[in-house]
N, C-alpha and C. Protein backbone atom coordinates (compact mmCIF):
# COMPACT_ATOMS: atom_id res chain seq x y z
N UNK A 1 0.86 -1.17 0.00
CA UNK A 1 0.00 0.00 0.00
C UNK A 1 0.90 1.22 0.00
N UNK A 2 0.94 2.04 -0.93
CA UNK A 2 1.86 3.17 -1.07
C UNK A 2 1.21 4.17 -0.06
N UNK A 3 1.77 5.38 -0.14
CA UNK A 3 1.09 6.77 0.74
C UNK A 3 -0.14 7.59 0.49
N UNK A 4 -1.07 7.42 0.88
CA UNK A 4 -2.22 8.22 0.31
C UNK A 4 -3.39 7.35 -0.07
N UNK A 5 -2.95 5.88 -0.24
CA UNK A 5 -4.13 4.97 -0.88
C UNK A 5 -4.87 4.46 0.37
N UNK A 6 -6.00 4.48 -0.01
CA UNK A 6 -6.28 3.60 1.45
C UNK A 6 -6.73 2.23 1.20
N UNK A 7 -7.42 1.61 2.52
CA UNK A 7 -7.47 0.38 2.48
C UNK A 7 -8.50 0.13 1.59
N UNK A 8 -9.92 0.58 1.17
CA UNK A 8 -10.59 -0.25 0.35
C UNK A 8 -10.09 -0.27 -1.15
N UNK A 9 -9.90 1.30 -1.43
CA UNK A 9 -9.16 1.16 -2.76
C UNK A 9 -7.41 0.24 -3.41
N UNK A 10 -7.05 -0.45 -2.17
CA UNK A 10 -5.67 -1.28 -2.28
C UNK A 10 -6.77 -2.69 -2.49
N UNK A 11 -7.94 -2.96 -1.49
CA UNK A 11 -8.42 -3.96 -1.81
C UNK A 11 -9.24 -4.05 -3.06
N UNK A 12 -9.76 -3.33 -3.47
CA UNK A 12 -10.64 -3.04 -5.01
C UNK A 12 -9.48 -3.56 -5.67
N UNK A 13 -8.67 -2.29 -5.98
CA UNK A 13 -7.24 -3.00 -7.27
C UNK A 13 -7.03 -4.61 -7.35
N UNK A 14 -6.49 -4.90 -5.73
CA UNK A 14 -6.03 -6.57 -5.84
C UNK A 14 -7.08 -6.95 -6.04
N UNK A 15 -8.28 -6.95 -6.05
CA UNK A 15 -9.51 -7.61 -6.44
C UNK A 15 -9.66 -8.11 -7.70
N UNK A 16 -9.81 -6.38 -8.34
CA UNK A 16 -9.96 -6.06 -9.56
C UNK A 16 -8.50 -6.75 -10.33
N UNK A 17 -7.56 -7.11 -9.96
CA UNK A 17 -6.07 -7.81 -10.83
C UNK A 17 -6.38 -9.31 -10.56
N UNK A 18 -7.12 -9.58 -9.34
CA UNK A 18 -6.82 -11.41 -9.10
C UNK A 18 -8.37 -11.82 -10.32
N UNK A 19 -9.70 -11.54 -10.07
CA UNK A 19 -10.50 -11.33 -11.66
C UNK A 19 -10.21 -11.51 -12.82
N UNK A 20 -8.68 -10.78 -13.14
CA UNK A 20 -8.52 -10.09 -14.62
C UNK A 20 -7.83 -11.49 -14.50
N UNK A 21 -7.32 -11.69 -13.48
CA UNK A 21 -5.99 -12.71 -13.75
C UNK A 21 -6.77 -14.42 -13.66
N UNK A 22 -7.78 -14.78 -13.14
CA UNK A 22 -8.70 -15.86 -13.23
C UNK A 22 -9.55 -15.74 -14.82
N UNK A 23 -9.80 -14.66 -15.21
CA UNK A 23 -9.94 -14.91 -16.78
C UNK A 23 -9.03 -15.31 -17.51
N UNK A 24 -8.26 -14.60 -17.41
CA UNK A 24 -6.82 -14.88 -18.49
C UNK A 24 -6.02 -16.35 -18.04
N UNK A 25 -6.15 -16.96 -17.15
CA UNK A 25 -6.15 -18.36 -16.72
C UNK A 25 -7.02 -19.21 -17.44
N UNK A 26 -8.36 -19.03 -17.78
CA UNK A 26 -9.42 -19.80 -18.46
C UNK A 26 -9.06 -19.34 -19.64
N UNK A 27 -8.68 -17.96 -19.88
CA UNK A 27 -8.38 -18.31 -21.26
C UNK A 27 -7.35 -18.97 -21.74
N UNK A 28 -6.45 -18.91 -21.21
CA UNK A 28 -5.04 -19.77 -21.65
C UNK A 28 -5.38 -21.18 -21.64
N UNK A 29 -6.48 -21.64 -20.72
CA UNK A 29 -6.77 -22.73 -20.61
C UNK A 29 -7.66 -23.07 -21.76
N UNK A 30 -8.60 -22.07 -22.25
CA UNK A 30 -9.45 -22.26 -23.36
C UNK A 30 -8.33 -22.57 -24.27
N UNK A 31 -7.47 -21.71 -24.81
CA UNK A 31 -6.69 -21.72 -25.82
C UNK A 31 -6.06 -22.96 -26.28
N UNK A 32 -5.38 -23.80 -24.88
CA UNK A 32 -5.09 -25.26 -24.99
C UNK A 32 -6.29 -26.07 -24.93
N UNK A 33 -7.14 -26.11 -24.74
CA UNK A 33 -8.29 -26.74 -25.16
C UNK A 33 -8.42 -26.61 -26.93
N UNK A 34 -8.55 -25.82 -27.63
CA UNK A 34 -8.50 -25.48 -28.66
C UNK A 34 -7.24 -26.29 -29.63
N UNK A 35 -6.20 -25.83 -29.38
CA UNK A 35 -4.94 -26.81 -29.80
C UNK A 35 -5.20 -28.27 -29.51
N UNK A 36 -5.95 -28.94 -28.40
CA UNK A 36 -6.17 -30.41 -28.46
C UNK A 36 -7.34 -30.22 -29.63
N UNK A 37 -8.38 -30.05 -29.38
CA UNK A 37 -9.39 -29.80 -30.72
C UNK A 37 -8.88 -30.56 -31.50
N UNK A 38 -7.59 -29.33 -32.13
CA UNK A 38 -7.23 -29.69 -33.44
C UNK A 38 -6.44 -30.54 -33.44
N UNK A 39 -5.69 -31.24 -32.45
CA UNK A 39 -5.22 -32.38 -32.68
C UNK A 39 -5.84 -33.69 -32.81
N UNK A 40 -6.94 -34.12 -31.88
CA UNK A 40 -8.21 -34.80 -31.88
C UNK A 40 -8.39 -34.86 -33.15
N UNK A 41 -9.24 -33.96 -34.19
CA UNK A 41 -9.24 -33.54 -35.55
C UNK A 41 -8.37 -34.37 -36.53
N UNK A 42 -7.35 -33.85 -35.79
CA UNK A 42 -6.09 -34.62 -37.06
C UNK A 42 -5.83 -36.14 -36.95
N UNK A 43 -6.05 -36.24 -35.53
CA UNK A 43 -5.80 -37.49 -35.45
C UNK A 43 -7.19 -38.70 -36.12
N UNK A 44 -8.57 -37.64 -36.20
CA UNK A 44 -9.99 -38.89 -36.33
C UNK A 44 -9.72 -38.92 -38.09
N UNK A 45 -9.17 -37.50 -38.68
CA UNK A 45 -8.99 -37.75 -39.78
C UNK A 45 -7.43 -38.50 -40.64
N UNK A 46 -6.69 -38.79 -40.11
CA UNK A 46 -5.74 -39.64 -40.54
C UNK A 46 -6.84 -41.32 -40.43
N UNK A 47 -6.75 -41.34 -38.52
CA UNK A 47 -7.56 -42.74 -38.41
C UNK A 47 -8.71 -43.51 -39.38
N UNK A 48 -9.60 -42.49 -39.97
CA UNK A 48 -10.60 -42.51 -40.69
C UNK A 48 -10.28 -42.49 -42.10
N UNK A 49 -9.84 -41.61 -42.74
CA UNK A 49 -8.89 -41.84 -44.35
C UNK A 49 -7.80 -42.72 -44.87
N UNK A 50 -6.80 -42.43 -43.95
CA UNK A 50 -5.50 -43.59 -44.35
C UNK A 50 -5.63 -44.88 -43.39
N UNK A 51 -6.24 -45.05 -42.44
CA UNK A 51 -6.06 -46.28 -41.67
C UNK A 51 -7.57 -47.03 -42.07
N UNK A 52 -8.52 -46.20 -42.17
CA UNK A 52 -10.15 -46.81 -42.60
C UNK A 52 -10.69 -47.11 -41.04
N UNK A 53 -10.11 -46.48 -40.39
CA UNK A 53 -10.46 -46.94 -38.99
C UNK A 53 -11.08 -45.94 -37.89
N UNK A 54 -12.38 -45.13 -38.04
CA UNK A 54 -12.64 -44.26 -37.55
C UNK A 54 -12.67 -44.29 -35.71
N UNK A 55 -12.70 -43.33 -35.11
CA UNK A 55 -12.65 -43.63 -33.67
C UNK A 55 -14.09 -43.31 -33.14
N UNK A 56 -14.59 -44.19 -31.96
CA UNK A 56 -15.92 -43.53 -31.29
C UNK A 56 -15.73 -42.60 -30.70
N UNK A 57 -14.42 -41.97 -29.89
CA UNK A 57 -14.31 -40.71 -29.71
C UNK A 57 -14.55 -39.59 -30.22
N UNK A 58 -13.99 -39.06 -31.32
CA UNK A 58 -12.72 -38.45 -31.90
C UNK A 58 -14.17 -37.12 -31.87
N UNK A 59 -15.02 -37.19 -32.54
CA UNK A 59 -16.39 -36.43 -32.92
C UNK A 59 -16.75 -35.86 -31.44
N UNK A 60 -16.68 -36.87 -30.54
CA UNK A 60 -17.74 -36.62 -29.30
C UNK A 60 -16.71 -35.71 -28.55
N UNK A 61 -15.48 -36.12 -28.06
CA UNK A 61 -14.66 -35.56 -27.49
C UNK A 61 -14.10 -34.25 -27.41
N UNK A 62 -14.30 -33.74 -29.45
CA UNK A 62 -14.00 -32.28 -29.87
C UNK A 62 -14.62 -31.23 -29.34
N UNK A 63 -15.91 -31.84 -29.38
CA UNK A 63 -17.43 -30.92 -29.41
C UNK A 63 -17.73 -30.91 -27.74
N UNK A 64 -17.35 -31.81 -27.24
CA UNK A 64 -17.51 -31.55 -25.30
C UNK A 64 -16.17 -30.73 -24.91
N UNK A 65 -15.09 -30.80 -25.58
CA UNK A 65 -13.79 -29.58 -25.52
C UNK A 65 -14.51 -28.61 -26.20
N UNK A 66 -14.99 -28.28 -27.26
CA UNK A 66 -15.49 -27.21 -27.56
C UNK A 66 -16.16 -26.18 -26.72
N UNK A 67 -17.53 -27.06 -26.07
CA UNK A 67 -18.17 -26.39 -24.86
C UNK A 67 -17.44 -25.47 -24.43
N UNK A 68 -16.50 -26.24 -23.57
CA UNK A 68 -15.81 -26.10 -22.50
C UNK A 68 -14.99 -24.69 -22.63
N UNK A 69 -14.37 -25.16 -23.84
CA UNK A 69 -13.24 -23.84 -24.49
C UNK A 69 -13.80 -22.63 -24.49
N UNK A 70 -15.23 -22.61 -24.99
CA UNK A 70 -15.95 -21.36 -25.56
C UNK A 70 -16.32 -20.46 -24.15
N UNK A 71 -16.80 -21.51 -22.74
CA UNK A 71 -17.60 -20.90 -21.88
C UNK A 71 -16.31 -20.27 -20.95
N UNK A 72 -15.47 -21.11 -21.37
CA UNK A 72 -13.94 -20.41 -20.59
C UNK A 72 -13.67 -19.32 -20.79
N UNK A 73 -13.43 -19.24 -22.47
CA UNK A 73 -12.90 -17.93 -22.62
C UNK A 73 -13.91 -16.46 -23.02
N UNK A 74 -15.09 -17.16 -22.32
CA UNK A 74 -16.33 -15.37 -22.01
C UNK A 74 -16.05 -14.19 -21.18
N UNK A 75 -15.30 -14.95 -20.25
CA UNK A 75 -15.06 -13.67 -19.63
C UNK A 75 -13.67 -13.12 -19.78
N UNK A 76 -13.16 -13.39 -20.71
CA UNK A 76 -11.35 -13.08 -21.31
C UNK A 76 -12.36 -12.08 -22.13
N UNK A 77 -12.90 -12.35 -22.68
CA UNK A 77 -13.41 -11.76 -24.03
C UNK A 77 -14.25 -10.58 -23.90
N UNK A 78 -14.74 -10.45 -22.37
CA UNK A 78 -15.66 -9.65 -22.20
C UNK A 78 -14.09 -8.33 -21.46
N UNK A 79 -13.72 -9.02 -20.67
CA UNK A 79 -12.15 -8.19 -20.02
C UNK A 79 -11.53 -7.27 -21.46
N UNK A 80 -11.40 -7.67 -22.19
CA UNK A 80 -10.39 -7.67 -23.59
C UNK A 80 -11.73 -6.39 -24.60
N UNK A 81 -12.88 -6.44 -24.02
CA UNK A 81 -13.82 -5.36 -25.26
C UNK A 81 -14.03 -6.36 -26.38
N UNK A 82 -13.67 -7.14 -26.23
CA UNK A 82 -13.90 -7.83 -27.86
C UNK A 82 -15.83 -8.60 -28.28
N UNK A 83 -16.27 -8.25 -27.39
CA UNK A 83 -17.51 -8.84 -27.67
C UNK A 83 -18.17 -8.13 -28.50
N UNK A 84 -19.08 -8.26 -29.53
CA UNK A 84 -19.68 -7.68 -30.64
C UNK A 84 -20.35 -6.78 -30.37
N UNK A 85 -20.39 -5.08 -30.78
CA UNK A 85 -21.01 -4.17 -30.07
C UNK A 85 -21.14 -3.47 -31.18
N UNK A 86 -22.51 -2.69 -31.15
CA UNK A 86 -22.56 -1.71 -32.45
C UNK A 86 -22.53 -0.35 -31.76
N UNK A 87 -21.44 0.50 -32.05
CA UNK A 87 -20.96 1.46 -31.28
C UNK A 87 -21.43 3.08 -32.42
N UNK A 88 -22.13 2.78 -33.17
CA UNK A 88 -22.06 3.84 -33.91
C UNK A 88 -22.51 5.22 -33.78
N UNK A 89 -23.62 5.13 -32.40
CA UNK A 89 -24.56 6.32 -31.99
C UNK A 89 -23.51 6.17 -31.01
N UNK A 90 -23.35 5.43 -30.32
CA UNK A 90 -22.38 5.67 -28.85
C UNK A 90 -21.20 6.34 -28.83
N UNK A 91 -20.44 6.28 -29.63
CA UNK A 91 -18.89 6.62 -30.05
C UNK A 91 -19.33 8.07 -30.64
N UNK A 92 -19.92 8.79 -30.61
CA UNK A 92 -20.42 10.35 -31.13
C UNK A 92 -20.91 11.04 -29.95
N UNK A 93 -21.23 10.20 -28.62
CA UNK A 93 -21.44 10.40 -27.36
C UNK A 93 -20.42 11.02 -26.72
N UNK A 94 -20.66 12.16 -25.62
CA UNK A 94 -19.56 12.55 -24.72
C UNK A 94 -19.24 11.28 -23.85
N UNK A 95 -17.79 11.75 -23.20
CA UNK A 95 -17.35 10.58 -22.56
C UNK A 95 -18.05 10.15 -21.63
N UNK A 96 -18.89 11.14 -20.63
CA UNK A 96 -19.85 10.67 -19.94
C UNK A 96 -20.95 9.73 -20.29
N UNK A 97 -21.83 10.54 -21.34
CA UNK A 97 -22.48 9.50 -21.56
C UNK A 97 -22.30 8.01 -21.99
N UNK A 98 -21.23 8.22 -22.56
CA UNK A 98 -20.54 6.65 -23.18
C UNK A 98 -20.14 6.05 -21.81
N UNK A 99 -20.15 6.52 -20.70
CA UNK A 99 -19.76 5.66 -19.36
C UNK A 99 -20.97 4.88 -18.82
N UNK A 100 -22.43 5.99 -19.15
CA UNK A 100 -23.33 5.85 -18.35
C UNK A 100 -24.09 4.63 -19.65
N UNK A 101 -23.98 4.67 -20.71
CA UNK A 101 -24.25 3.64 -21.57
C UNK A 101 -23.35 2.35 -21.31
N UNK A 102 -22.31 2.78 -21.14
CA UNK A 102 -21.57 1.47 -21.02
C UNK A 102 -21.87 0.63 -19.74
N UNK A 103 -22.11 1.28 -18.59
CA UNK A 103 -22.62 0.44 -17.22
C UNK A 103 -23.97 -0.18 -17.65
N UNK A 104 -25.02 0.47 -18.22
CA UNK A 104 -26.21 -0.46 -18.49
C UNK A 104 -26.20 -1.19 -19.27
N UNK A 105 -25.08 -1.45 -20.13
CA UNK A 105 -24.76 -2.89 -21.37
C UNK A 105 -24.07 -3.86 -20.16
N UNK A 106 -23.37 -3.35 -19.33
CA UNK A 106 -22.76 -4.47 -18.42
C UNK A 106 -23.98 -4.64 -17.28
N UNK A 107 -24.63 -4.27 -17.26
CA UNK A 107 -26.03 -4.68 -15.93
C UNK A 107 -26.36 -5.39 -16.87
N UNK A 108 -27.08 -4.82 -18.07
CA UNK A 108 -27.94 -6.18 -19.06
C UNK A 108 -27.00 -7.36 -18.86
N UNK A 109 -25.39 -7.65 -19.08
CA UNK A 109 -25.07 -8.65 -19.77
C UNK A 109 -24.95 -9.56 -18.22
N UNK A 110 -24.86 -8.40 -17.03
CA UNK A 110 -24.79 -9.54 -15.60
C UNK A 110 -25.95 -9.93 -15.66
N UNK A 111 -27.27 -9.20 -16.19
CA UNK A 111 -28.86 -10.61 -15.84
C UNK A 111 -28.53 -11.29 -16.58
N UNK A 112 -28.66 -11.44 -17.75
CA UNK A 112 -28.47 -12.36 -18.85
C UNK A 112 -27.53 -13.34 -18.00
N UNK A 113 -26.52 -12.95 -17.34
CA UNK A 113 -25.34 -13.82 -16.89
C UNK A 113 -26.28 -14.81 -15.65
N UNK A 114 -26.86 -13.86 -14.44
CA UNK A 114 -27.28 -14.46 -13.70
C UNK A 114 -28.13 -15.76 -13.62
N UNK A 115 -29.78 -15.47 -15.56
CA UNK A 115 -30.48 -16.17 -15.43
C UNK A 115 -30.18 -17.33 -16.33
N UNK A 116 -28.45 -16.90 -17.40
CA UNK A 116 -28.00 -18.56 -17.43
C UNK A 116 -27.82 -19.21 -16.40
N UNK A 117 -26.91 -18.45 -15.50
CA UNK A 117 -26.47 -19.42 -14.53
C UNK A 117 -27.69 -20.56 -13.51
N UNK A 118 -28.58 -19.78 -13.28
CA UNK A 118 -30.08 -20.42 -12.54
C UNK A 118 -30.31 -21.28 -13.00
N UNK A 119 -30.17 -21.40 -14.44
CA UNK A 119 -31.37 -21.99 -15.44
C UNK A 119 -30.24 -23.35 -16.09
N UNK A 120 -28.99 -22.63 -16.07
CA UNK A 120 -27.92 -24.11 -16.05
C UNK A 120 -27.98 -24.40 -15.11
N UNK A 121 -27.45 -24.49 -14.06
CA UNK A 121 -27.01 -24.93 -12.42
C UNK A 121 -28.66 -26.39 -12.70
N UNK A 122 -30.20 -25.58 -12.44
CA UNK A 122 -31.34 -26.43 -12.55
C UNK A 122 -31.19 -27.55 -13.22
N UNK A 123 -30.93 -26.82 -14.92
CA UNK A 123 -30.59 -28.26 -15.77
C UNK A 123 -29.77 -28.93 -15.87
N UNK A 124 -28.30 -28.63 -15.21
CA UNK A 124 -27.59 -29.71 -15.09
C UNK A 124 -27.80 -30.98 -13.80
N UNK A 125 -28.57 -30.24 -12.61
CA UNK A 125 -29.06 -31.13 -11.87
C UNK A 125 -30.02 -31.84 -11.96
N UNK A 126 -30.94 -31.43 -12.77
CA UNK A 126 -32.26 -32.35 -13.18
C UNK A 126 -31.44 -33.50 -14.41
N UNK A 127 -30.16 -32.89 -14.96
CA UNK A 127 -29.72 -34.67 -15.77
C UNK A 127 -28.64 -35.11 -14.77
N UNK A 128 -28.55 -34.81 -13.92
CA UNK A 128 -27.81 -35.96 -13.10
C UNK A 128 -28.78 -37.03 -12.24
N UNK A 129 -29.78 -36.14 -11.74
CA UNK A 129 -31.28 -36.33 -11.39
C UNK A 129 -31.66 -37.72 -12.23
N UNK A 130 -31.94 -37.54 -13.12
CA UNK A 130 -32.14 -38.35 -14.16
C UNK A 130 -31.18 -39.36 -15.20
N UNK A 131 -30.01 -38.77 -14.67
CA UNK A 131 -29.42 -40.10 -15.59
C UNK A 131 -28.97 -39.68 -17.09
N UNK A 132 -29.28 -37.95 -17.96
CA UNK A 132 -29.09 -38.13 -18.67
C UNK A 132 -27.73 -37.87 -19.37
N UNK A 133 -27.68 -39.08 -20.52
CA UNK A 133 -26.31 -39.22 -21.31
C UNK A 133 -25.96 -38.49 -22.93
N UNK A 134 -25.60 -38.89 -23.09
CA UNK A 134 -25.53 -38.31 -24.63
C UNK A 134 -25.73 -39.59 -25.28
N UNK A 135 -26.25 -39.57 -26.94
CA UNK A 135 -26.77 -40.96 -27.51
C UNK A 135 -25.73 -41.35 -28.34
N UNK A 136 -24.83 -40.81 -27.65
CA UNK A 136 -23.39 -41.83 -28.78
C UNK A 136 -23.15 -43.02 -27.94
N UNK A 137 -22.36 -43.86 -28.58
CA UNK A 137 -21.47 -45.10 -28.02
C UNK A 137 -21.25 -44.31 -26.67
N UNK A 138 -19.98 -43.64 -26.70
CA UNK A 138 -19.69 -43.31 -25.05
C UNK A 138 -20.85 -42.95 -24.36
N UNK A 139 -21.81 -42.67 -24.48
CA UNK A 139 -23.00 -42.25 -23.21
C UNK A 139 -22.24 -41.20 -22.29
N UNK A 140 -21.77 -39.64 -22.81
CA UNK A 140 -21.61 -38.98 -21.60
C UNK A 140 -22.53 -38.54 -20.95
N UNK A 141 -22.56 -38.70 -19.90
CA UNK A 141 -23.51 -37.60 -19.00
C UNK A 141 -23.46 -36.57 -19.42
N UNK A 142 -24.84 -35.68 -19.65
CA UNK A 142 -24.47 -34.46 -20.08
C UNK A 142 -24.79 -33.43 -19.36
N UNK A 143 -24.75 -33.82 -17.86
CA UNK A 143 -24.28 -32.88 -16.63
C UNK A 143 -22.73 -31.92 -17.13
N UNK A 144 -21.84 -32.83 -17.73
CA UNK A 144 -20.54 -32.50 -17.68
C UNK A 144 -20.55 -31.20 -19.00
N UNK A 145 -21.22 -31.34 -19.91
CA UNK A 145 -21.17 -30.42 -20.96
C UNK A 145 -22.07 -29.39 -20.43
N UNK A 146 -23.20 -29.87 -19.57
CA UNK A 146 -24.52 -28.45 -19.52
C UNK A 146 -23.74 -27.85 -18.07
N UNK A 147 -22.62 -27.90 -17.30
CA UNK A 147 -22.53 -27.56 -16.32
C UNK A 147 -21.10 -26.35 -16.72
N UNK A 148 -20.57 -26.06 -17.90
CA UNK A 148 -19.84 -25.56 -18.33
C UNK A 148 -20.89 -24.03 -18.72
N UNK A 149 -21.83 -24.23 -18.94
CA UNK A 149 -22.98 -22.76 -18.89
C UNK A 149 -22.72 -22.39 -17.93
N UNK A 150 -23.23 -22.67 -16.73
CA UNK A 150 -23.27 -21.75 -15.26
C UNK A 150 -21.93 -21.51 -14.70
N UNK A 151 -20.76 -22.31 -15.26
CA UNK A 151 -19.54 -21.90 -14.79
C UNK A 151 -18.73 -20.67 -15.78
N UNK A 152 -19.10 -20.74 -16.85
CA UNK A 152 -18.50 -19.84 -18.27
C UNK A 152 -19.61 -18.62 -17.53
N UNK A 153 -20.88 -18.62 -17.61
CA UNK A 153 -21.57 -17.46 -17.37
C UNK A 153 -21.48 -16.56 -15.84
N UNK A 154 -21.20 -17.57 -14.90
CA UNK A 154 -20.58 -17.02 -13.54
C UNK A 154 -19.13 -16.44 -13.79
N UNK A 155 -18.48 -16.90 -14.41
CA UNK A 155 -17.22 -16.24 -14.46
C UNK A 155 -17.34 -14.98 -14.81
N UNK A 156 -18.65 -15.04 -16.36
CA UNK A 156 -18.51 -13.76 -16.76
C UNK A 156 -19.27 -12.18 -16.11
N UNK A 157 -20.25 -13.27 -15.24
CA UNK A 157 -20.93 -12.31 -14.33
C UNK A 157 -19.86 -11.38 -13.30
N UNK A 158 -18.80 -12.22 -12.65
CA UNK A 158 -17.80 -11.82 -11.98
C UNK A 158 -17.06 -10.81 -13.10
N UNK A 159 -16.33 -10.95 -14.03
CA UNK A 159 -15.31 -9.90 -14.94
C UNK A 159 -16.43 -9.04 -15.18
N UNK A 160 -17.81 -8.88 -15.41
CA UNK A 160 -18.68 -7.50 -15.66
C UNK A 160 -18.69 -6.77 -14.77
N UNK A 161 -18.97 -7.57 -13.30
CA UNK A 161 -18.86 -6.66 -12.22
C UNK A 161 -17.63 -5.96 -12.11
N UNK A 162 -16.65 -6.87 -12.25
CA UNK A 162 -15.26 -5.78 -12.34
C UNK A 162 -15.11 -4.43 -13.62
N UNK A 163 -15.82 -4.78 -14.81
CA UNK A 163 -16.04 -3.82 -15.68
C UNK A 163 -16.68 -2.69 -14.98
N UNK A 164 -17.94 -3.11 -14.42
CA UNK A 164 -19.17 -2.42 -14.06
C UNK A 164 -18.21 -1.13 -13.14
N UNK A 165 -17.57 -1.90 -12.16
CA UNK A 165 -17.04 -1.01 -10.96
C UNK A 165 -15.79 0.25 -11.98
N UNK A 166 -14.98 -0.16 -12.95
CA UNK A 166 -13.85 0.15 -13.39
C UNK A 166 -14.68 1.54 -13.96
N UNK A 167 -15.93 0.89 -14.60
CA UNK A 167 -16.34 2.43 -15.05
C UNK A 167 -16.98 3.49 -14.48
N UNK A 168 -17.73 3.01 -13.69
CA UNK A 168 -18.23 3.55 -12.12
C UNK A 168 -17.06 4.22 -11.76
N UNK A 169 -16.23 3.82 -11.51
CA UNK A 169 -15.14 4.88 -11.15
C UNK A 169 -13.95 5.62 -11.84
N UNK A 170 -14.09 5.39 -13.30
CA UNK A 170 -13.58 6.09 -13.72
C UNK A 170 -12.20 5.20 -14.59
N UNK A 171 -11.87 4.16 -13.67
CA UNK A 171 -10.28 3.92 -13.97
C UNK A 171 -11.14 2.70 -14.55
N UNK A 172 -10.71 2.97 -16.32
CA UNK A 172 -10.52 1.80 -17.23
C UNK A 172 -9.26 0.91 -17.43
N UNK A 173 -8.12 1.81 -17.03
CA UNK A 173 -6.67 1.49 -17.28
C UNK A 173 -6.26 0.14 -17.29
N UNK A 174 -6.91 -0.69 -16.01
CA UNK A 174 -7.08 -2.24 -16.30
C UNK A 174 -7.57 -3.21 -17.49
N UNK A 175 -8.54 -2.34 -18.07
CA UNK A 175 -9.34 -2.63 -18.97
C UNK A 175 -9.42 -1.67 -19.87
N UNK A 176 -9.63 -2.59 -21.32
CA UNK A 176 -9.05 -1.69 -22.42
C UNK A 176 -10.74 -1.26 -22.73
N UNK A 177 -10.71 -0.08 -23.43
CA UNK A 177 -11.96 0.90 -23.67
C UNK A 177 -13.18 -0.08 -24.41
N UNK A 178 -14.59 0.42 -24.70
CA UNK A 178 -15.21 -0.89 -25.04
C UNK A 178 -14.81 0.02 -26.54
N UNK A 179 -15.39 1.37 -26.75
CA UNK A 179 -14.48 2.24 -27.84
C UNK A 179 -13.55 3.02 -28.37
């Protein structure tokens, strides 16, 4: 804690850095998820063309890494501005108003966040509840794929709130501009 800062604003920052730094963890983790993908890939298509020997994996395995990869890296993506935004009336806005627009796109995107998370968390317990699998050979449970919603969308509920607060107060510097 340097001279002049006080204690909640030393705890906000480390807050606001351990957040930034649990996204960028899922994303790195998404990212190697992604690189197996494509190895998976390479490998069902050699097995399948030059050997004639397709795998019961190779299909099922990509697409449950896929999930996984995508719900990881939401809240990298939301940290980073990169989510799809049509900025064209906004960006002609004073900086204020572009603050006070920008907090109610991050409230919308925390409900949206909240009533995936409800509505996964429910449905992944009603198929464990029940038993349900996926209808390939392997039979995964598809607790394991529907439970990657409420964890990808909680994460991202958490990095909005850190958005939410960054603009609330002014300091984006953590976070790069949405324009």
């Amino acid at each position: 804690m340097t001279a002049g800062e006080s204690l909640p604003a030393v705890t906000n920052k480390y807050m606001l850095h351990y957040i930034d730094r649990l996204s960028g963890f899922c994303a790195r983790l998404s990212a190697w998820l992604f690189f197996v993908i494509g190895g998976i890939i390479v490998f069902e298509v050699v097995a399948r063309y030059v050997f004639l020997s397709p795998t019961i994996w190779g299909e099922e395995m990509s697409r449950f890494l896929q999930i996984w990869a995508t719900y990881l890296a939401a809240a990298y993506v939301l940290h980073k501005r990169k989510l799809i935004a049509i900025d064209v009336v906004v960006s002609k806005t004073p900086a204020a108003v572009q603050a006070v627009l920008e907090s109610c796109a991050l409230l919308v995107v925390m409900i949206f966040c909240l009533v995936a998370c409800v509505y996964g968390v429910e449905i992944a317990i009603d198929s464990v509840r029940v038993g349900r699998a996926t209808s390939t050979m392997l039979a995964v449970p598809s607790w394991m794929t529907e439970i990657a919603i409420p964890i990808g969308f909680g994460l991202m509920f958490v990095q909005a709130l850190a958005e939410l607060f960054r603009t609330a107060t002014g300091n984006r510097s953590g976070s790069p501009s949405l324009h």
